[in-house]
Protein backbone atom coordinates (compact mmCIF):
# COMPACT_ATOMS: atom_id res chain seq x y z
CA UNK A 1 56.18 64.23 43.95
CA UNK A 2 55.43 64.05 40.15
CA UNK A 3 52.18 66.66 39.08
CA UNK A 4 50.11 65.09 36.82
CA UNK A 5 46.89 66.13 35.30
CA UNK A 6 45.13 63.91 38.00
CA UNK A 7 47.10 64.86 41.12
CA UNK A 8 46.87 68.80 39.98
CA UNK A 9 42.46 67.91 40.08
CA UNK A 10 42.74 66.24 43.29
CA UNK A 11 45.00 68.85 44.80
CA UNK A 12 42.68 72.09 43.29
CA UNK A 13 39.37 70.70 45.05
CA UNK A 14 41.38 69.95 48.04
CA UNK A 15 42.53 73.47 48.06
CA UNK A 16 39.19 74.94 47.19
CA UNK A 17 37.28 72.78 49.48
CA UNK A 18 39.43 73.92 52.56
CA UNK A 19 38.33 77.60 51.39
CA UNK A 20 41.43 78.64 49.08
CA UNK A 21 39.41 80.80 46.28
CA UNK A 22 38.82 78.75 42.83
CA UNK A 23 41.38 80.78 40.79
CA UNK A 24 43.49 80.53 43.49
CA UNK A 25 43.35 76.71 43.93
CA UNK A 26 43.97 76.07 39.85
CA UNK A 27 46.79 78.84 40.00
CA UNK A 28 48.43 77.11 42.68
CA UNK A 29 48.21 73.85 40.80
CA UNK A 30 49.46 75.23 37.70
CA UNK A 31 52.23 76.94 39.43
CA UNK A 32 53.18 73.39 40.90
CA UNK A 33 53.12 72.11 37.35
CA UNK A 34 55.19 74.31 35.85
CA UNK A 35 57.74 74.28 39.09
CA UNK A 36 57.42 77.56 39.86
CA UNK A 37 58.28 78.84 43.75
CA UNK A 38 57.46 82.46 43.62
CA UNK A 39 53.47 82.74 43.97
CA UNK A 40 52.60 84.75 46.83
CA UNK A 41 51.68 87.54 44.78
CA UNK A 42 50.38 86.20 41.83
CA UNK A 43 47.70 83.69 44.48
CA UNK A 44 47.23 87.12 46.11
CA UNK A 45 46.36 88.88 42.66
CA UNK A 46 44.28 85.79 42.01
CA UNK A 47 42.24 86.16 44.94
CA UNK A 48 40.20 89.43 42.83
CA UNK A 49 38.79 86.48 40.56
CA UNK A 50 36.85 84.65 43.16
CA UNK A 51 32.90 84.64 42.21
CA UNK A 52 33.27 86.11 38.93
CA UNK A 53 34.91 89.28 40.47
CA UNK A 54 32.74 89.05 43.31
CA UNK A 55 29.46 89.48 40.45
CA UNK A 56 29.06 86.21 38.89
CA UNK A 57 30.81 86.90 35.78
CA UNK A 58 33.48 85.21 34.30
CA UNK A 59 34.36 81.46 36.14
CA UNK A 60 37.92 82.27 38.54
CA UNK A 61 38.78 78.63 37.94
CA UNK A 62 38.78 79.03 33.97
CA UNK A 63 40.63 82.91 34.71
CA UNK A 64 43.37 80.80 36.77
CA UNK A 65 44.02 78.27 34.14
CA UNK A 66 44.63 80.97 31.68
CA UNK A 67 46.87 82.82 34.18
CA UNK A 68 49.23 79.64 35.47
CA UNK A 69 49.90 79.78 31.15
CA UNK A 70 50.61 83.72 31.73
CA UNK A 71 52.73 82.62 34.11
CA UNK A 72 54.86 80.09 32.54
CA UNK A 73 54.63 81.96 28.83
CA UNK A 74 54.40 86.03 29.74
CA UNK A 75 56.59 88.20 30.02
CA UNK A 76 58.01 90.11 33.64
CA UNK A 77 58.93 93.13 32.41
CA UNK A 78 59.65 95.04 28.92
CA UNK A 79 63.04 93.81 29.10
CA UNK A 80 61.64 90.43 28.74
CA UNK A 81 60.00 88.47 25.36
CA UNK A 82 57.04 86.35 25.83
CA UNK A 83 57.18 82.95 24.78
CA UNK A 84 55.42 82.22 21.45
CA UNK A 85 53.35 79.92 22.93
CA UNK A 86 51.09 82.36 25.18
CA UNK A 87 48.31 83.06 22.48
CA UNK A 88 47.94 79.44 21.36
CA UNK A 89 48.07 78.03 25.00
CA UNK A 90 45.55 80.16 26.80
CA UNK A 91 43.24 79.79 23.28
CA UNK A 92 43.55 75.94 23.92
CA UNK A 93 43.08 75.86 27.71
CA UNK A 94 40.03 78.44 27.31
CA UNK A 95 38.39 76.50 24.40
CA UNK A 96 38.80 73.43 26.27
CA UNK A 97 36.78 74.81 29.83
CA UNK A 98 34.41 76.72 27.97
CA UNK A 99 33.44 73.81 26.00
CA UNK A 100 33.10 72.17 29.20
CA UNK A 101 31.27 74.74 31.05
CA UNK A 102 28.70 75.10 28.37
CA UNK A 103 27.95 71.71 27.56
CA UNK A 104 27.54 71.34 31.13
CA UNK A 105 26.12 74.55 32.69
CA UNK A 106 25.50 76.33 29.33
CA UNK A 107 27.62 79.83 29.98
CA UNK A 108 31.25 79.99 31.84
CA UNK A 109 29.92 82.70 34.31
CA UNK A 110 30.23 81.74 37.84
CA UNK A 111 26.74 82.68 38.31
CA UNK A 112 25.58 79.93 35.89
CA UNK A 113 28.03 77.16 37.38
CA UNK A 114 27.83 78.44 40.82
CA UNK A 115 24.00 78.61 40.99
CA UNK A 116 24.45 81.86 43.19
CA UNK A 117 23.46 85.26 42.97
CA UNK A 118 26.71 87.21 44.08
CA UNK A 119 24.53 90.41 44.27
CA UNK A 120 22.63 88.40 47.07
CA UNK A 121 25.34 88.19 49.85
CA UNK A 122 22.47 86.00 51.87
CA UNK A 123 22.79 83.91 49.09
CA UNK A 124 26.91 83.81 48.94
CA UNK A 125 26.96 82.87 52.44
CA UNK A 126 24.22 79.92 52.11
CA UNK A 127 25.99 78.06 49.03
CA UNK A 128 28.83 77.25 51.12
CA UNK A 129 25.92 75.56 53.24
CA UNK A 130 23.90 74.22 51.26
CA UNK A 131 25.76 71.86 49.09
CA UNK A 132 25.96 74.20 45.70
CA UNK A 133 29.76 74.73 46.21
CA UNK A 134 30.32 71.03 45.55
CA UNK A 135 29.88 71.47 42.38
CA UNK A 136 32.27 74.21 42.03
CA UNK A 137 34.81 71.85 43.69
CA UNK A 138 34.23 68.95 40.95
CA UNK A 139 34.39 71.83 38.23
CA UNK A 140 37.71 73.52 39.68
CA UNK A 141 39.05 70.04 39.49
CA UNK A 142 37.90 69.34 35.86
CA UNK A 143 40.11 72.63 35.30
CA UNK A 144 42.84 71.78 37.01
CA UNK A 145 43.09 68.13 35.18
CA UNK A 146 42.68 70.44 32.02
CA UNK A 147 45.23 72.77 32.19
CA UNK A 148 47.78 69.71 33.55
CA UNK A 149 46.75 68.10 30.32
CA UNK A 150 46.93 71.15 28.00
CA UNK A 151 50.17 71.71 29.31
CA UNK A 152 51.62 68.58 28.69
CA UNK A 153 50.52 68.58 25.45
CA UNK A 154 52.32 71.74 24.86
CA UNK A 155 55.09 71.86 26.80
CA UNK A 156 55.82 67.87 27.26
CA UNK A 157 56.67 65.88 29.69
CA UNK A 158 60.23 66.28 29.54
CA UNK A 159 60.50 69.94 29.77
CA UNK A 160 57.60 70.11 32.79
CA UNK A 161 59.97 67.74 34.59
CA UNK A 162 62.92 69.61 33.95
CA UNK A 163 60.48 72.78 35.78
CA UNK A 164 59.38 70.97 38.43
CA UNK A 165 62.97 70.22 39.20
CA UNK A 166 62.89 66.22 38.84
């Protein structure tokens, strides 16, 4: 199946609404965007990001964006050069959400966008309950459609089909 900028958004808040963390659910998407099949590790590292490191700080989805770039642009190991698009793509992707994010919550912490105190584990437990994650599932999927955009932009779509193996 083709990724696209739409079907990454629709996959990310499927993925975060069936309780995959929100940097987890744009990594994944980024990871199918770019064709990449090793991601156990990196979903696992990704998992550390969930509720603004688990203190309302810094929005996982927006971290994830920036990391599926890592991924596609960074480098392994020493041996390795990073691609001399890393800078310029996560600036892009991270200019983009946080414009986003502040025009519509006013800050890109989780706390902010999540409306929950992540001191307050009361609290953590009733957002899932009370209808405040929603609209961290329609923001993970603005990020996802993002970062499928940025990407193409950058990379194009001929080279992103070439990853993803069509």
């Amino acid at each position: 199946m083709k990724v696209t900028p739409e079907t990454m958004r629709d996959k990310a808040m499927g993925l975060f609404a069936d309780d995959f963390y929100c940097a987890q659910a744009i990594l994944a998407v980024g990871l199918d965007m770019i064709g990449e099949k090793e991601r156990d590790n990196a979903l696992r590292a990704m998992a550390g990001m969930t509720g603004g490191c688990y203190r309302g700080d810094l929005c996982g989805a927006i971290a994830g964006a920036a990391q599926a770039v890592g991924c596609l642009f960074g480098a392994a190991s020493l041996d390795e050069m990073e691609d001399a698009r890393l800078a310029s793509t996560v600036r892009l992707v991270y200019d983009r959400l946080k414009g986003k994010a502040v025009k519509e919550y006013g800050d890109t912490t989780c706390q902010t966008i999540s409306n929950c105190n992540w001191y307050d584990m009361d609290d953590v437990k009733a957002r899932k309950k009370d209808g405040r994650r929603d609209e961290c599932t329609r923001f993970v999927g603005e990020c996802a459609k993002v970062l499928g955009e940025v990407l193409l932009e950058v990379v194009g779509e001929e080279e992103l089909n070439i990853l993803q193996g069509d």
